[in-house]
Protein backbone atom coordinates (compact mmCIF):
# COMPACT_ATOMS: atom_id res chain seq x y z
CA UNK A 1 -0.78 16.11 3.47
CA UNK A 2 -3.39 17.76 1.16
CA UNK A 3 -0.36 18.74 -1.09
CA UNK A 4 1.13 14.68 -1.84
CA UNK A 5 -2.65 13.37 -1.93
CA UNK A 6 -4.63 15.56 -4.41
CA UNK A 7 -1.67 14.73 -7.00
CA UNK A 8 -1.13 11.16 -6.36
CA UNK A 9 -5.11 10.79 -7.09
CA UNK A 10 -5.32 13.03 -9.84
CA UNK A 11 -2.52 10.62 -11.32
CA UNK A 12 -4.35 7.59 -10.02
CA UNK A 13 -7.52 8.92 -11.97
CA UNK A 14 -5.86 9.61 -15.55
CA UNK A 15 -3.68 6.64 -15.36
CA UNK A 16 -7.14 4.68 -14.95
CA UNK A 17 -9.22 6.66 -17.63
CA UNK A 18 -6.08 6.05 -20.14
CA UNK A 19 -6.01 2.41 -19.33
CA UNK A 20 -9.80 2.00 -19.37
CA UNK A 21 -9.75 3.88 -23.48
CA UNK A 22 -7.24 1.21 -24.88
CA UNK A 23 -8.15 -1.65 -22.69
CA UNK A 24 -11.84 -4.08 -22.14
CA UNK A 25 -12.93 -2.66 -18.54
CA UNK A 26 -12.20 -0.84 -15.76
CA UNK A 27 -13.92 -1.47 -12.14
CA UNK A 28 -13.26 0.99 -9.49
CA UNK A 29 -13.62 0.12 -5.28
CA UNK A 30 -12.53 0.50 -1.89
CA UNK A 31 -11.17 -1.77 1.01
CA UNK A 32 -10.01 -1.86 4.01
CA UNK A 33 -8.95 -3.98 7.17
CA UNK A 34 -6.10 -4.90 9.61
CA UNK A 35 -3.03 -3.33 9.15
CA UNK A 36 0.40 -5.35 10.99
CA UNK A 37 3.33 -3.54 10.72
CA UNK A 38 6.56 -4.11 11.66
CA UNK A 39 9.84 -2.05 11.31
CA UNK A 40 13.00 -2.99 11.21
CA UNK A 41 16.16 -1.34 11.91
CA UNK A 42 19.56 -0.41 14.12
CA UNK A 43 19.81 2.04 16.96
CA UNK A 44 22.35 4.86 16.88
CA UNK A 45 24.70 2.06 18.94
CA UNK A 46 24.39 -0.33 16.27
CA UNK A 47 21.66 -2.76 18.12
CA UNK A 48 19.01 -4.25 16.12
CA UNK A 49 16.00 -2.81 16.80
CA UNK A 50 12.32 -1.99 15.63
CA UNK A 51 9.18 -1.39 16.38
CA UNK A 52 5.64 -3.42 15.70
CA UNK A 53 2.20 -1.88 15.65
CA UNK A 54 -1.56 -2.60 14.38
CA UNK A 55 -4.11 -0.49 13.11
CA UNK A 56 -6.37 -0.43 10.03
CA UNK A 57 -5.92 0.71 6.61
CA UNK A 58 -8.62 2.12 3.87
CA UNK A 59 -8.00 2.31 -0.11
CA UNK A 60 -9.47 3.33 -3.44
CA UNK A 61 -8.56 1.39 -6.64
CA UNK A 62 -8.93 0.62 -9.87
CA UNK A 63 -9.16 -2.83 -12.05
CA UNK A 64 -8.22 -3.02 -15.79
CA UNK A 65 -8.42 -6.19 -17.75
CA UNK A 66 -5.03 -6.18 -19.84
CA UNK A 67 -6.16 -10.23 -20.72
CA UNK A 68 -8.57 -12.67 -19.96
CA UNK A 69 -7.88 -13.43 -16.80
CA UNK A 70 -4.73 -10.71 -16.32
CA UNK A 71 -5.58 -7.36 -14.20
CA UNK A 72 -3.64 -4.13 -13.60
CA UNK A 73 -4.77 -3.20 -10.26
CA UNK A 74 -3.57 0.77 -9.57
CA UNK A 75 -4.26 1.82 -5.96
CA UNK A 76 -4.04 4.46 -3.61
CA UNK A 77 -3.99 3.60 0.58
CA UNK A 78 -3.78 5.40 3.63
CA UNK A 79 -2.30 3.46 6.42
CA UNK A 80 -1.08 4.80 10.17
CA UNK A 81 0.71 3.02 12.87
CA UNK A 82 0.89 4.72 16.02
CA UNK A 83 2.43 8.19 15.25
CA UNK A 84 3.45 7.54 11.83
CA UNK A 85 1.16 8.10 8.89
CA UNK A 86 1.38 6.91 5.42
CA UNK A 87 0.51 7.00 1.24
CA UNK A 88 1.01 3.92 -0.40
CA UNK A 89 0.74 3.78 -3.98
CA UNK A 90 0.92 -0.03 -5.06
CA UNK A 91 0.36 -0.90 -8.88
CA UNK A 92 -0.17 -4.91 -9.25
CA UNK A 93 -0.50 -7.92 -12.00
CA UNK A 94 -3.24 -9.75 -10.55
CA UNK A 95 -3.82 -13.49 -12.03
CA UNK A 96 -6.90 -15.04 -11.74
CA UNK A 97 -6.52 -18.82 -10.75
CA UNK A 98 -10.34 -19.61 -11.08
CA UNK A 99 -13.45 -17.57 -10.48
CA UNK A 100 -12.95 -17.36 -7.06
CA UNK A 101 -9.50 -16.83 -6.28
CA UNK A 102 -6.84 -14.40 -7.87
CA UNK A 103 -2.95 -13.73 -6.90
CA UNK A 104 -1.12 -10.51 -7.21
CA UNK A 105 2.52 -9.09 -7.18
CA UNK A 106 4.34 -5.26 -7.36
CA UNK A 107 6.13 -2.61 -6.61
CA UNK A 108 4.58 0.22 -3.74
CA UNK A 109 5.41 3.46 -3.49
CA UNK A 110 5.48 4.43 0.37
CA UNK A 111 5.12 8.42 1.25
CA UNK A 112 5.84 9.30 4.83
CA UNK A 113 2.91 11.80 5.35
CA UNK A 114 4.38 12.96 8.58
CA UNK A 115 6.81 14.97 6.55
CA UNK A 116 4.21 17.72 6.05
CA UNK A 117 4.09 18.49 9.83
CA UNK A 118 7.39 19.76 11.27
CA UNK A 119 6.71 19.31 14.98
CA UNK A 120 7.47 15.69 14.85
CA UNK A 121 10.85 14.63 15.76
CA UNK A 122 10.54 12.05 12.45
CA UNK A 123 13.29 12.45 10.32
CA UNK A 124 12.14 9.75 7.99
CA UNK A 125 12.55 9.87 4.12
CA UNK A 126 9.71 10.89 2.11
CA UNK A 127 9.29 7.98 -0.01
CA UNK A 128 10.33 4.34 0.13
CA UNK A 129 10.24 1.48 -2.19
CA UNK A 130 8.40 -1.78 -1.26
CA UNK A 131 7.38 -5.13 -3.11
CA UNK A 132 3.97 -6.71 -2.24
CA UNK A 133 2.14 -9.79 -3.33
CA UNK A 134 -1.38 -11.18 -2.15
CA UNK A 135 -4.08 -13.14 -2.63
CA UNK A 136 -7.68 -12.27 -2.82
CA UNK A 137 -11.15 -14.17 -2.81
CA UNK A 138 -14.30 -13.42 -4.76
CA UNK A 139 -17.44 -13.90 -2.03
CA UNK A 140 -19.27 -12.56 -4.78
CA UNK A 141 -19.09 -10.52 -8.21
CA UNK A 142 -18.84 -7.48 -5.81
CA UNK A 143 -17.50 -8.48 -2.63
CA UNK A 144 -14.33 -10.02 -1.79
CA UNK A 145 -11.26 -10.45 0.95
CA UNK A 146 -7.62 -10.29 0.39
CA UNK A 147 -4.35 -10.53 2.28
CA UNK A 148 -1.52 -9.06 1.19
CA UNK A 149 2.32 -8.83 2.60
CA UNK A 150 4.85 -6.01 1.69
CA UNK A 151 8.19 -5.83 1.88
CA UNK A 152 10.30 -2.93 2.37
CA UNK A 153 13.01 -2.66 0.29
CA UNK A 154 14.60 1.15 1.44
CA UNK A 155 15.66 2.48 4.62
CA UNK A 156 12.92 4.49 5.21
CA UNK A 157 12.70 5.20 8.69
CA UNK A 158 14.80 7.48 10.67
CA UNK A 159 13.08 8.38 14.44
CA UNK A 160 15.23 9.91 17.43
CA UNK A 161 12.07 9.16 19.67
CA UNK A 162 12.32 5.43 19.12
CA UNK A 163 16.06 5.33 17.73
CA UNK A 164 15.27 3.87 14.94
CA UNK A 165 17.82 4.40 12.10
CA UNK A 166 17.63 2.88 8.70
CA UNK A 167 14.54 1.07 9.49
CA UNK A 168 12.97 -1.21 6.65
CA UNK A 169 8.78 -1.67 7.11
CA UNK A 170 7.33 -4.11 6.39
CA UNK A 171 2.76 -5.14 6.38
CA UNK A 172 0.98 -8.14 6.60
CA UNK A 173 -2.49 -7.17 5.93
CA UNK A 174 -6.03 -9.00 5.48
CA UNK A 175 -9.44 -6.54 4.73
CA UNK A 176 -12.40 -7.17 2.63
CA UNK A 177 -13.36 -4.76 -0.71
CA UNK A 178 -16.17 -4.06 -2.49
CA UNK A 179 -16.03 -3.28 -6.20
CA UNK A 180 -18.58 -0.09 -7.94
């Protein structure tokens, strides 16, 4: 897993730093929260079938003003549902609507980080594609709560042990964040 997550956050970091020298301001954070997952996809039969499963997630992040009241949020989150363990890379345009509340929208990078350990019967891909849009709330100038939903747009998920094949995930997920 170390060999996926030093380079996605060395990217992460000069991504940010090359945003923050031609744009306003750049806020970094983390968050976390509840994590509902829910997989989709067909047994080796042909059944419909999937699996659902809740746990938490954590994140760091980074805000950029690219306008007034236009953000590029880059992000980097570690999620896990039961066995299965995961990198998400989401990039978003987040709108604020007033002070207080904000909406967001993009495309997520999904790395299967089970792929590093061969004793699992997994035979997922590595990485999937997924679309995600939110909201999120501004308790204060630092503090603040979100929910987000993602959609999974590749079959991801291949698992003889739950016989799942071509399996689409999919999160609803609501945590709070605190900004540096």
């Amino acid at each position: 897993m170390k060999n996926i997550f030093v380079p996605v956050l060395v990217s992460l970091c000069i991504v940010s730093q090359l945003s923050a020298q031609t744009q306003k301001k750049t806020r970094f954070g983390i968050k976390g929260g509840l994590n509902h997952t829910v997989i989709n996809g067909v047994e080796t039969d042909g059944d419909k079938t999937g699996f659902t499963g809740t746990s938490v997630y954590g994140a760091l992040f980074t805000e950029t003003h690219i306008g007034p009241t236009t953000f590029l949020v880059n992000e980097l989150l570690f999620a896990w549902v039961n066995d299965w363990h995961f990198i998400e890379a989401p990039i978003h345009i987040k709108q604020m609507l007033n002070s207080k509340l904000s909406v967001f929208l993009g495309p997520k990078l999904d790395f299967a980080a089970d792929k590093f350990d061969v004793r699992k019967a997994n035979k997922s891909g590595f990485c999937g594609v997924s679309i995600e849009t939110g909201a999120q709330f501004n308790f204060t100038k630092r503090i603040f709560a979100e929910g987000r939903y993602s959609i999974g747009l590749s079959k991801q998920f291949k698992d003889e042990s739950f016989d799942i094949n071509d399996g689409k995930r999919n999160n609803l997920r609501f945590g709070v964040g605190i900004w540096f």
